[in-house]
Protein backbone atom coordinates (compact mmCIF):
# COMPACT_ATOMS: atom_id res chain seq x y z
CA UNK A 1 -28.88 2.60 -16.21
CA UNK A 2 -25.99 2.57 -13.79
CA UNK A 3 -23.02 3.97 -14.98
CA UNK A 4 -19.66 1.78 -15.34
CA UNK A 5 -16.64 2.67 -12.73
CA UNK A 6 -13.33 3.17 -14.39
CA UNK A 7 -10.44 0.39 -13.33
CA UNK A 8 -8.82 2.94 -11.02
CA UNK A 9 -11.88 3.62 -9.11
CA UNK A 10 -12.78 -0.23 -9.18
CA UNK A 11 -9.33 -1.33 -7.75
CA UNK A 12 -9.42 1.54 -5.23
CA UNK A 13 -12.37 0.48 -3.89
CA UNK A 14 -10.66 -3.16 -3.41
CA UNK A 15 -8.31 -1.29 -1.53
CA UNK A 16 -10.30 0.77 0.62
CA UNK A 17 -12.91 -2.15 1.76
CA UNK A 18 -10.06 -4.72 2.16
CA UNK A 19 -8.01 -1.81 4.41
CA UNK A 20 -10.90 -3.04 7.30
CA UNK A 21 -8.43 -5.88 7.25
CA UNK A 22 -5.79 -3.85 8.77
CA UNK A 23 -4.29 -4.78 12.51
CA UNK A 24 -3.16 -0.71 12.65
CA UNK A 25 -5.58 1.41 14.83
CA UNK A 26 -4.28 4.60 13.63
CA UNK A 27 -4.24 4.38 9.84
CA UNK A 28 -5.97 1.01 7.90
CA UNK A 29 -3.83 1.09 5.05
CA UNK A 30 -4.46 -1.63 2.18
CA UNK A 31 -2.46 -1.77 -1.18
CA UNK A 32 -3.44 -4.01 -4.22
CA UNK A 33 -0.57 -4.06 -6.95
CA UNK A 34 -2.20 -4.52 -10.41
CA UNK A 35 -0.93 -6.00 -13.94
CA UNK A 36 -2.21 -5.90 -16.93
CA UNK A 37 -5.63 -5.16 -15.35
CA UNK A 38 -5.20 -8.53 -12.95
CA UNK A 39 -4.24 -7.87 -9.13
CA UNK A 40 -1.31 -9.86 -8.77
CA UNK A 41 -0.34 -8.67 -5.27
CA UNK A 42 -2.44 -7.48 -2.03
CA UNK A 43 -1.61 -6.54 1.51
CA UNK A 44 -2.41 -4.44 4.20
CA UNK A 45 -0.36 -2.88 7.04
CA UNK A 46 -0.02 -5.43 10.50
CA UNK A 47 2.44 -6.93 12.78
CA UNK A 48 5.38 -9.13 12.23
CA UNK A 49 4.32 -12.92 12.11
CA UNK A 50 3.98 -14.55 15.07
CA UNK A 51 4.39 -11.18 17.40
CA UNK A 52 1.40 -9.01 18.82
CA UNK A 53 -0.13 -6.76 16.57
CA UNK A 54 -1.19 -3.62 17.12
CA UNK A 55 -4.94 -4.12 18.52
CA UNK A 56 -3.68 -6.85 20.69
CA UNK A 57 -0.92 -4.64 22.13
CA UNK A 58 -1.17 -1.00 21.08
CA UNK A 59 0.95 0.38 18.76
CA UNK A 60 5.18 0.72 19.77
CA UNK A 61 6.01 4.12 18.96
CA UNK A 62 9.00 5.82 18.15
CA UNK A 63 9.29 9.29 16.98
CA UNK A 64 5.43 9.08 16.68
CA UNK A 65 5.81 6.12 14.36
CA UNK A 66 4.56 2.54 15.33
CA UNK A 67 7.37 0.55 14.58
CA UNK A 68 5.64 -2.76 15.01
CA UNK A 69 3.82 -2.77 11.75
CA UNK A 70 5.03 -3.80 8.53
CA UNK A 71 3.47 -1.69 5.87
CA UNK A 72 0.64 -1.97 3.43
CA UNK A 73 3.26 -1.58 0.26
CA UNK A 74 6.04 -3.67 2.26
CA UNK A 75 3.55 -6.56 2.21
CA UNK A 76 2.21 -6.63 -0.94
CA UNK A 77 5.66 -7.03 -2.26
CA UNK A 78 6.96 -9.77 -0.20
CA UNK A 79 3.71 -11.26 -1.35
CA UNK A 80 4.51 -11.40 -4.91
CA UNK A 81 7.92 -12.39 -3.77
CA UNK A 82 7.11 -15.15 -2.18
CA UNK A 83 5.38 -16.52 -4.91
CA UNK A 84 7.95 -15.16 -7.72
CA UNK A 85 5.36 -12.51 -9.13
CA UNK A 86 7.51 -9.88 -10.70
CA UNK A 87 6.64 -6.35 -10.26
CA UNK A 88 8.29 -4.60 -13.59
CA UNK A 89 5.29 -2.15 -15.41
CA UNK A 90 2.89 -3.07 -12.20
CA UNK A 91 0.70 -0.57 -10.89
CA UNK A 92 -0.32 0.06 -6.81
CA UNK A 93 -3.22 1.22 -5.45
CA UNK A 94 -2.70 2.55 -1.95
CA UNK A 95 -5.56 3.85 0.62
CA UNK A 96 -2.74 6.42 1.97
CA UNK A 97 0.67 7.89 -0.29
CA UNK A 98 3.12 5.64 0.20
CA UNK A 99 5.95 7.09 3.04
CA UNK A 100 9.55 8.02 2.04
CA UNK A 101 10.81 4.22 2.67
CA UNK A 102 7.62 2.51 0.77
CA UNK A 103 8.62 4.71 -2.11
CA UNK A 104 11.67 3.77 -2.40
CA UNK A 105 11.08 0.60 -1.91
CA UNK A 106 8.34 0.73 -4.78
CA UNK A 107 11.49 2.45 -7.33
CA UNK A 108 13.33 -0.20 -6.87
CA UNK A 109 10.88 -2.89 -7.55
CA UNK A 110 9.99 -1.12 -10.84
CA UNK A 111 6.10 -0.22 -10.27
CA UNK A 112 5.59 2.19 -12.67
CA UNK A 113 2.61 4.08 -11.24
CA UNK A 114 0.99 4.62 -8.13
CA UNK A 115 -2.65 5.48 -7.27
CA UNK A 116 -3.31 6.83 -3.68
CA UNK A 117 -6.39 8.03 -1.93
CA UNK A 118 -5.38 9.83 1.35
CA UNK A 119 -2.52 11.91 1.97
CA UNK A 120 0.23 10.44 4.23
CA UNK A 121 2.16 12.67 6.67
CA UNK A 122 4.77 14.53 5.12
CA UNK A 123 7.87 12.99 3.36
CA UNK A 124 10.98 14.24 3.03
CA UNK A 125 10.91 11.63 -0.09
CA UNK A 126 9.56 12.83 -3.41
CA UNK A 127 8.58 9.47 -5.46
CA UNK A 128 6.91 11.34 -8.13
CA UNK A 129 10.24 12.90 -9.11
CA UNK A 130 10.93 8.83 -10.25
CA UNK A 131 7.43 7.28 -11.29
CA UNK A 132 3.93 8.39 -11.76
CA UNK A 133 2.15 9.41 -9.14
CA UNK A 134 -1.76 10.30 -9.05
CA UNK A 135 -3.95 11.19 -6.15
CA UNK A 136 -7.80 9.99 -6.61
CA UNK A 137 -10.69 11.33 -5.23
């Protein structure tokens, strides 16, 4: 008998499969923000509409940062935006740790706990000093 996965490892694994979706050759990043065990927002890191993305044109670096994609956690919220999904008591699930801006940018849309998978560079940005925070394996 195979043995159930939990809801964190089950919308983690949406995550990481979907993050093959990504337009980022450096780091396939996928997020799926989760409500009351429904996804209600999903997105992954790639290029401003209607301009190049990054496999089409390499990445446009600054400070070793490709400042042509739009992030994973960026996306997902303008997603639920756009279609007046509010955020308040969500929860995201993020292939990497979201970076100092997507954290803040999480705060203030009032997800109240993130689930990562990979370590992102470091941040000068602690987000679990605001919400909950927790790595999986």
């Amino acid at each position: 008998m195979n043995k159930r996965i939990s809801k964190q490892e089950y919308f983690m694994k949406l995550a990481s499969i979907s993050a093959e979706r990504s337009t980022c050759p450096r780091a396939s990043v996928w997020v799926v923000v989760v409500k009351d065990d429904v996804v209600i927002a999903t997105w992954y890191n790639w290029a401003c509409r209607w301009e190049d993305s990054c496999l089409d044109d390499w990445c446009l670096l600054e400070h070793w940062h490709c400042v042509r994609s739009v992030h994973a956690e960026m996306n997902s919220i303008i997603n639920a935006a756009r279609v007046w999904v509010p955020l308040k008591w969500a929860e995201l699930y993020c292939t990497h740790k979201p970076c100092s801006i997507c954290s803040r940018i999480i705060i203030n849309s009032w997800i109240k706990k993130v689930y990562y998978k990979k370590n992102y560079r470091t941040q000068n940005f602690n987000i679990w000093n605001y919400i909950e925070v927790e790595k999986l394996i």
